[in-house]
N, C-alpha and C. Protein backbone atom coordinates (compact mmCIF):
# COMPACT_ATOMS: atom_id res chain seq x y z
N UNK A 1 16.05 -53.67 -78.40
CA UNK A 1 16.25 -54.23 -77.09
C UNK A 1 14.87 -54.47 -76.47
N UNK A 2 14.68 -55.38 -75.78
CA UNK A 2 13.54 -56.00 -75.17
C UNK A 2 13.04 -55.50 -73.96
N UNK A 3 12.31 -55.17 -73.40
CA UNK A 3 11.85 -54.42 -72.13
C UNK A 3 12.36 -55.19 -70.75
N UNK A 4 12.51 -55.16 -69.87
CA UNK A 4 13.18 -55.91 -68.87
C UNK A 4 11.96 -56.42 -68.03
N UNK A 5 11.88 -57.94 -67.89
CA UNK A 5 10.87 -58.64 -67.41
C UNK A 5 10.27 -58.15 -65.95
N UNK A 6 9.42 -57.31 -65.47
CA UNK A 6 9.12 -57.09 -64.41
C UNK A 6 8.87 -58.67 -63.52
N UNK A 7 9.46 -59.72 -63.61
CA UNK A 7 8.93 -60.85 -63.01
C UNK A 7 10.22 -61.45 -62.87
N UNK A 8 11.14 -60.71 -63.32
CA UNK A 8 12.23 -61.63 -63.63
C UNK A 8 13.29 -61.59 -62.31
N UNK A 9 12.87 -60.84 -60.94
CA UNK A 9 13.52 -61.62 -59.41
C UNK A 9 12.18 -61.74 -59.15
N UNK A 10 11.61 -63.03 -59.16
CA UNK A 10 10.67 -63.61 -57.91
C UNK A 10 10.68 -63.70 -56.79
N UNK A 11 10.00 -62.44 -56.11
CA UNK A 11 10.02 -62.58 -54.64
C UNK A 11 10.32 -63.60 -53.63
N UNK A 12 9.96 -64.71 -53.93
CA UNK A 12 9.95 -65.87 -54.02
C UNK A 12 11.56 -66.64 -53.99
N UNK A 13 11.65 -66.43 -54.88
CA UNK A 13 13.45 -66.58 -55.35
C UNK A 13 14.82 -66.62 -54.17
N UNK A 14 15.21 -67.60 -53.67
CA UNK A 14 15.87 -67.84 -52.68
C UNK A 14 17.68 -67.65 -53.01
N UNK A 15 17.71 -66.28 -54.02
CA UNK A 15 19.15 -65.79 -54.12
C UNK A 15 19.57 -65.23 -53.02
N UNK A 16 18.79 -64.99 -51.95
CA UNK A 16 19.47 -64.39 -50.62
C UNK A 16 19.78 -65.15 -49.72
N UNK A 17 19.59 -66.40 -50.06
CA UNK A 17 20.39 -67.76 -49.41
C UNK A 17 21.79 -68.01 -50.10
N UNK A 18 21.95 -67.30 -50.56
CA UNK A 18 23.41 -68.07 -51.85
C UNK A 18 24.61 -67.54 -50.73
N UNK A 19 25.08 -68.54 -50.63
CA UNK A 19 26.59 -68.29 -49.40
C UNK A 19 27.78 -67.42 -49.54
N UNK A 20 27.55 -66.37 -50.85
CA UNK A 20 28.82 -65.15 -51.43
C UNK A 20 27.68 -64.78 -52.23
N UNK A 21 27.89 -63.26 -52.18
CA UNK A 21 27.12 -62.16 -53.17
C UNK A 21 28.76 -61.65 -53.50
N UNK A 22 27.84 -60.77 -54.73
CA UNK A 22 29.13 -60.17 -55.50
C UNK A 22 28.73 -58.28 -55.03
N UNK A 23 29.74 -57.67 -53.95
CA UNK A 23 29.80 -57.01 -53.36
C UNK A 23 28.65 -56.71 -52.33
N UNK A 24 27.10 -56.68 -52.94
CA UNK A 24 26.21 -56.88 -52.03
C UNK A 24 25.16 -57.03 -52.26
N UNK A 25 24.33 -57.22 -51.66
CA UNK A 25 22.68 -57.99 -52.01
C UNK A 25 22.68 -57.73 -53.61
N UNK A 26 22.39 -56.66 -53.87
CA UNK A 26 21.74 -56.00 -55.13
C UNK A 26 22.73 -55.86 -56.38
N UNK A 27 24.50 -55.89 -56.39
CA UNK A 27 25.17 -55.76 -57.47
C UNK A 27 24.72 -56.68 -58.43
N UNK A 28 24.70 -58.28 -58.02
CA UNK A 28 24.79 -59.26 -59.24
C UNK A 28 22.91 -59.12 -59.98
N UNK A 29 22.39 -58.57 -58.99
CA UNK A 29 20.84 -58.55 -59.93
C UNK A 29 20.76 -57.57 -60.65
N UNK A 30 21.53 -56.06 -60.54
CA UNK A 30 21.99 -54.95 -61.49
C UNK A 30 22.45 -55.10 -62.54
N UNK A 31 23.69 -56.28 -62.63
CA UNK A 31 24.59 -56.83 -63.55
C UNK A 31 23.37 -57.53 -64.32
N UNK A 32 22.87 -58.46 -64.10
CA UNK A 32 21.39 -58.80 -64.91
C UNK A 32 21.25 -58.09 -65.34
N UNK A 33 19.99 -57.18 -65.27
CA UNK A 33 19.43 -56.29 -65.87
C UNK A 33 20.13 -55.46 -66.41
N UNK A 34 21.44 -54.88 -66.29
CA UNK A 34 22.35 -54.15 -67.70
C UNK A 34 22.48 -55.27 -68.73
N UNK A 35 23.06 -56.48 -68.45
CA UNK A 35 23.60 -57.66 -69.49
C UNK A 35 23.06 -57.49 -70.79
N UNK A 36 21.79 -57.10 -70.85
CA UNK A 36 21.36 -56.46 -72.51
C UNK A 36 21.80 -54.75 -73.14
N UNK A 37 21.96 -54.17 -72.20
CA UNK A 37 22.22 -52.89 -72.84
C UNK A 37 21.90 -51.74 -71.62
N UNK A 38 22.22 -50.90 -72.08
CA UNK A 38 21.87 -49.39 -71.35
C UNK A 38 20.43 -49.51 -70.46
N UNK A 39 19.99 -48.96 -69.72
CA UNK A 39 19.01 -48.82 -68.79
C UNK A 39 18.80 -47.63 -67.85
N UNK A 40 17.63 -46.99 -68.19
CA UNK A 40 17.49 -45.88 -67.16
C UNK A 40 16.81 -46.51 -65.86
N UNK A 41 17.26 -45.67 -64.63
CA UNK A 41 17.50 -46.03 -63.39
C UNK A 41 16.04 -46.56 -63.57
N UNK A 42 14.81 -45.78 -63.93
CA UNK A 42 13.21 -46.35 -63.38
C UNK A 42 13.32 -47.59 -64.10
N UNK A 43 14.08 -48.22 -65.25
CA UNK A 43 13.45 -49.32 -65.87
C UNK A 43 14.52 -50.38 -64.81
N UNK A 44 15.12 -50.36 -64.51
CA UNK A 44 16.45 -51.20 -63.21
C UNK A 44 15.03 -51.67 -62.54
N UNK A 45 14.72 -50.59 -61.54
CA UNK A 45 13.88 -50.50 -60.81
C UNK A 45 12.60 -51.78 -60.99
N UNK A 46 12.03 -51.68 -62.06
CA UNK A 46 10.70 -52.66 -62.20
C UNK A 46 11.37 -54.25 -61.86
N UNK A 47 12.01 -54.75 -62.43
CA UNK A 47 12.32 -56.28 -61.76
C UNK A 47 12.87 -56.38 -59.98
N UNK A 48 13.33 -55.39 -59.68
CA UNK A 48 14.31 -54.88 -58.52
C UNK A 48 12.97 -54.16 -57.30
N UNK A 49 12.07 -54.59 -57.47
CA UNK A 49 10.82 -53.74 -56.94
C UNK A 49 10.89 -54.08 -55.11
N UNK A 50 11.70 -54.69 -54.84
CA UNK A 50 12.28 -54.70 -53.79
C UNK A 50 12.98 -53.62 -52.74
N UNK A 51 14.15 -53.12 -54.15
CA UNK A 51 15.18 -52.07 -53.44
C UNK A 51 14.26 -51.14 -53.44
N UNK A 52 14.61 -50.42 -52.39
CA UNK A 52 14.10 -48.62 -52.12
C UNK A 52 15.47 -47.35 -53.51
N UNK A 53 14.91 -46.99 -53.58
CA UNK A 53 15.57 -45.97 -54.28
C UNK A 53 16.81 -45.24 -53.88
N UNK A 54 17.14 -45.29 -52.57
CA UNK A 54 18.57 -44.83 -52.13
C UNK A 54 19.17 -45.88 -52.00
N UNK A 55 19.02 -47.19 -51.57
CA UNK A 55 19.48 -48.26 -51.88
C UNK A 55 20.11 -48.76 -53.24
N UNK A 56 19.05 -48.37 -54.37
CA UNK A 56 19.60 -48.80 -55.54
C UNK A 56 20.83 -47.46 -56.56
N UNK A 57 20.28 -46.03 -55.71
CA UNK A 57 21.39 -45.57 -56.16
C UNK A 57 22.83 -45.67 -55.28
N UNK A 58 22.65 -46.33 -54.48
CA UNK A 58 24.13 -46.29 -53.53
C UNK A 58 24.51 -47.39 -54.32
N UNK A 59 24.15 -48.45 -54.58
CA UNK A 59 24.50 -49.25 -55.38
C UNK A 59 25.13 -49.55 -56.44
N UNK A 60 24.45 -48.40 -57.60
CA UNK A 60 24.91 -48.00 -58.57
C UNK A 60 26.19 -46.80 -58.63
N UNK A 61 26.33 -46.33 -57.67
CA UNK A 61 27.72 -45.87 -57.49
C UNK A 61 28.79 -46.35 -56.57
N UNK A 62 28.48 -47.06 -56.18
CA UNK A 62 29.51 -48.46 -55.83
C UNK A 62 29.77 -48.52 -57.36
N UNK A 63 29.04 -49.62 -58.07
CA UNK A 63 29.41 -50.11 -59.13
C UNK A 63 30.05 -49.46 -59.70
N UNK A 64 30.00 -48.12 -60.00
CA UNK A 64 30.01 -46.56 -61.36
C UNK A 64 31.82 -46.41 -60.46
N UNK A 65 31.93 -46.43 -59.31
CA UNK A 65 33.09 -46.59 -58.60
C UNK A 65 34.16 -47.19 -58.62
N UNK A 66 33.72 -48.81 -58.85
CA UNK A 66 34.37 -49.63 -58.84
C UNK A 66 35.03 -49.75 -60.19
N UNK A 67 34.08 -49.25 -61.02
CA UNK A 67 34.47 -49.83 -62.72
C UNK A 67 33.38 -50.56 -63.32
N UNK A 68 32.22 -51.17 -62.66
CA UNK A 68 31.75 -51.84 -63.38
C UNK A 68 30.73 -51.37 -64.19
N UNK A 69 30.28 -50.21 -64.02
CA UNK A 69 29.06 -49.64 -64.55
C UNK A 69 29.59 -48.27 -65.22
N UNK A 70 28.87 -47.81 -66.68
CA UNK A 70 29.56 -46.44 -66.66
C UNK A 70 27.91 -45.62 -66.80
N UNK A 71 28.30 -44.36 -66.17
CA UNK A 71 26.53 -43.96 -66.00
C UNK A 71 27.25 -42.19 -66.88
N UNK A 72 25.91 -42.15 -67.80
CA UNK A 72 25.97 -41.14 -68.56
C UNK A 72 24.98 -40.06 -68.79
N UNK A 73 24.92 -39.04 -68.10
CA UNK A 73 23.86 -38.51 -68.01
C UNK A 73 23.95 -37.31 -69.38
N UNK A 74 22.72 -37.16 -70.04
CA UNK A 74 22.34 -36.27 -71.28
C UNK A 74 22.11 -35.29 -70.94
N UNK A 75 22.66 -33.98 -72.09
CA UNK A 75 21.73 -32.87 -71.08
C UNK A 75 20.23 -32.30 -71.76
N UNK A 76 19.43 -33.03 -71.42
CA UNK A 76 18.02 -32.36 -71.68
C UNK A 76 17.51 -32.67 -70.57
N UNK A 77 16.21 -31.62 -70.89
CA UNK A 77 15.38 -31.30 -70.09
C UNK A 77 14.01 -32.30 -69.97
N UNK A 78 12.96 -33.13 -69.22
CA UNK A 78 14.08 -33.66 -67.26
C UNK A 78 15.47 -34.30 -68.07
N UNK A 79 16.24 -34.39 -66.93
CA UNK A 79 17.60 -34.58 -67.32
C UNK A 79 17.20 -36.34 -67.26
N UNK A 80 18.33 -36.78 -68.50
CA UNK A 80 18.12 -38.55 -68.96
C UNK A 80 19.63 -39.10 -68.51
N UNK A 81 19.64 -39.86 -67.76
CA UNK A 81 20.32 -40.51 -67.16
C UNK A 81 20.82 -42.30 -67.64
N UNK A 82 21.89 -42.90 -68.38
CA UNK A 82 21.60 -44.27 -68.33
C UNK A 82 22.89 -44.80 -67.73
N UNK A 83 22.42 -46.05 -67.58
CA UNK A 83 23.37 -46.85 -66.97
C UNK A 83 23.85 -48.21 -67.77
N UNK A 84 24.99 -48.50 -67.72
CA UNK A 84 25.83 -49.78 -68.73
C UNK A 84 26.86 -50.65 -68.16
N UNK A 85 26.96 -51.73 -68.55
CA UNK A 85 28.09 -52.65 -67.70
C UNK A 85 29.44 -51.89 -68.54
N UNK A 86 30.40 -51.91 -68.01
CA UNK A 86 31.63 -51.86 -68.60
C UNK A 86 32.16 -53.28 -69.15
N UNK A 87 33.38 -53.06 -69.45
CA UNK A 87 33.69 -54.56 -69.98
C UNK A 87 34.19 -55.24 -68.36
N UNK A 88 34.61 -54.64 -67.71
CA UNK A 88 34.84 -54.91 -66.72
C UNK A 88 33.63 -55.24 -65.70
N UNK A 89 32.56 -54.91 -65.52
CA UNK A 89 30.90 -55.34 -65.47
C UNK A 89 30.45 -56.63 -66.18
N UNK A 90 30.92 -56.51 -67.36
CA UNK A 90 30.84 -58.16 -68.15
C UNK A 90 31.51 -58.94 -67.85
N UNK A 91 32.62 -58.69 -66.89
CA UNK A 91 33.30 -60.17 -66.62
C UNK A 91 32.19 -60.62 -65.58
N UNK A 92 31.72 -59.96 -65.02
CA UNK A 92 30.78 -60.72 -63.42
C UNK A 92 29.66 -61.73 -64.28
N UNK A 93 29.34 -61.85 -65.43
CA UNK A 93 28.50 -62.74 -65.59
C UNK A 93 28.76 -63.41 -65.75
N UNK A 94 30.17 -64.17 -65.70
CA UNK A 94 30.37 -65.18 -65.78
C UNK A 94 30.57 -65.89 -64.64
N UNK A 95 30.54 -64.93 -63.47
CA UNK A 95 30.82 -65.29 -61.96
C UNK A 95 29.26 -65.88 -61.51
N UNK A 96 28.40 -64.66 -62.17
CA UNK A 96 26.99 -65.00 -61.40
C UNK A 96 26.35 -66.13 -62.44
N UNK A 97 26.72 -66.30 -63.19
CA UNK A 97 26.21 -67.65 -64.30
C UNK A 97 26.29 -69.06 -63.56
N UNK A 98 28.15 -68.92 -63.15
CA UNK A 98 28.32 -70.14 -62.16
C UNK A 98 27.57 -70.39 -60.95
N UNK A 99 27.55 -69.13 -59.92
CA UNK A 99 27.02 -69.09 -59.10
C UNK A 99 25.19 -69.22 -59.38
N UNK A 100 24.55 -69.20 -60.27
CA UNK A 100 23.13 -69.88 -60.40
C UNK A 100 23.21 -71.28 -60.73
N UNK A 101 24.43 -71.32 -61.55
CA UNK A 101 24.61 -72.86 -62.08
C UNK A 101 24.86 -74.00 -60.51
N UNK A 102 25.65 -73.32 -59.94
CA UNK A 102 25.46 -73.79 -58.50
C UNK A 102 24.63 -74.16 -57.51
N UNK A 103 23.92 -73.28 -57.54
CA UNK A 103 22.72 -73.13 -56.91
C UNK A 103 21.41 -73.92 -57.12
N UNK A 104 21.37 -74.18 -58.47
CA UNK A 104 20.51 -74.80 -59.00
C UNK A 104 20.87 -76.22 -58.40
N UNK A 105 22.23 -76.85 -58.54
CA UNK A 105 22.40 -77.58 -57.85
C UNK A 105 22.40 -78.31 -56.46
N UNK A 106 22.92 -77.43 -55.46
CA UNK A 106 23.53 -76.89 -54.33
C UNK A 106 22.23 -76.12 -53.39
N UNK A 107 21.62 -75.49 -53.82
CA UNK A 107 20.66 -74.63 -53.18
C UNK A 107 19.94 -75.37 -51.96
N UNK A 108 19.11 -76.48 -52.21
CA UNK A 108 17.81 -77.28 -51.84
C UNK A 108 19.03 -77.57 -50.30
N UNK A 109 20.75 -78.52 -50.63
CA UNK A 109 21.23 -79.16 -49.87
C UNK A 109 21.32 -78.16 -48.68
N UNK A 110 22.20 -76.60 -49.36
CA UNK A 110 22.03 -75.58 -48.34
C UNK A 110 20.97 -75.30 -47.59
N UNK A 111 20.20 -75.11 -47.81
CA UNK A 111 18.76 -74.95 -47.13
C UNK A 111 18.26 -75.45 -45.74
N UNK A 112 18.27 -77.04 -46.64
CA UNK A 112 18.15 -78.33 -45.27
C UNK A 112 19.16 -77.80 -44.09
N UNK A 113 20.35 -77.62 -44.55
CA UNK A 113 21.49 -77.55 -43.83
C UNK A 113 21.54 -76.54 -42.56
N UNK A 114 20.74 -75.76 -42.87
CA UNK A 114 20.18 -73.98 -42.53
C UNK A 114 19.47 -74.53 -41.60
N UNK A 115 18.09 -75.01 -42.21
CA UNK A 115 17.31 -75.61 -41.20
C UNK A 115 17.59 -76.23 -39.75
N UNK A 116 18.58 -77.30 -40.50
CA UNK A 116 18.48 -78.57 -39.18
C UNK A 116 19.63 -77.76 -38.41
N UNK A 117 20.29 -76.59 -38.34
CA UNK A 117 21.65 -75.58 -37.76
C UNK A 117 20.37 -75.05 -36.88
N UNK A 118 19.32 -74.35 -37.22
CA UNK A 118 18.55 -73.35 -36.88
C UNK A 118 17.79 -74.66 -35.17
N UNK A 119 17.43 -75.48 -35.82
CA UNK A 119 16.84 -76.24 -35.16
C UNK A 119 17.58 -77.03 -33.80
N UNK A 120 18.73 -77.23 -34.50
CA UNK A 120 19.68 -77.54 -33.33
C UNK A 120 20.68 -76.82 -32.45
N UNK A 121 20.57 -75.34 -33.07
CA UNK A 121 21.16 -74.22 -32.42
C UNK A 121 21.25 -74.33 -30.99
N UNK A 122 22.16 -73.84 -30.12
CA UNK A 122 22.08 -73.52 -28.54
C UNK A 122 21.27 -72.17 -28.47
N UNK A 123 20.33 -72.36 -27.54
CA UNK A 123 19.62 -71.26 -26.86
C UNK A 123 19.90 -69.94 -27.23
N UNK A 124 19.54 -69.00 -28.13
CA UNK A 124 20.17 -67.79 -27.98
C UNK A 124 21.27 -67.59 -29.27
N UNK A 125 21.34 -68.70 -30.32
CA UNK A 125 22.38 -68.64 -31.43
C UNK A 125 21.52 -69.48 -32.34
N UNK A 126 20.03 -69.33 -32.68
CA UNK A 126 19.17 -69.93 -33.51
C UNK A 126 18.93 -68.45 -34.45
N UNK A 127 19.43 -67.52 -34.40
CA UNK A 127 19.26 -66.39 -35.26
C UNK A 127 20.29 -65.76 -36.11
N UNK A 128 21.15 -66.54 -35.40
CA UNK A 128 22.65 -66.11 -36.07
C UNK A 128 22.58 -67.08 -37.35
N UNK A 129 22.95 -66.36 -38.37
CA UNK A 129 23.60 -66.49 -39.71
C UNK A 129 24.68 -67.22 -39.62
């Protein structure tokens, strides 16, 4: 298995414009980074250099909750912890596949759209979402 691209959410990267997340900010970029295999929480972490650490474990037990993740902790000493999509975790990539496939499309139009809302807002509703 291949190391997980520390570059691979670009700060930069305007997925927090996308008009539906899949439960919340951080599930569908989790679902990424399992999509190859098992992962301990610090290696999640390096592309995800964003989330704070209680953030990304509340996250991960949402998921571990819901079904989508199964987390297995070893017992040695420090204790080893990993994390895995379920099969039920693998259906979401096909949700968030579309939803980039979308975007790629769709993104730039949303944007403008954002803009010229923001710009033409009434007094006092230029901050609202």
């Amino acid at each position: 298995m291949t190391e997980l691209d520390p570059e691979m959410f670009d700060p930069m990267c305007p997925s927090g414009a996308l008009p539906f997340q899949i439960g919340d900010k951080w599930t569908g970029m989790v679902v990424l980074c399992l999509q190859g295999g098992r992962r301990r929480f610090t290696e999640i972490r390096v592309p995800l250099r964003g989330v704070t650490p209680k953030v990304l474990t509340q996250t991960l037990r949402a998921m571990e909750r819901d079904g989508l993740v199964l987390r297995t902790a070893y017992p040695e000493n420090p204790p080893r912890v990993e994390y895995e999509l379920t099969e039920l975790g693998r259906t979401l990539l096909t949700l968030i596949e579309a939803a980039r496939t979308w975007s790629k499309e769709h993104l730039p139009a949303l944007l403008r759209a954002r803009e010229e809302w923001t710009r033409s807002a009434p007094v006092g509703q230029s901050g609202r979402p």
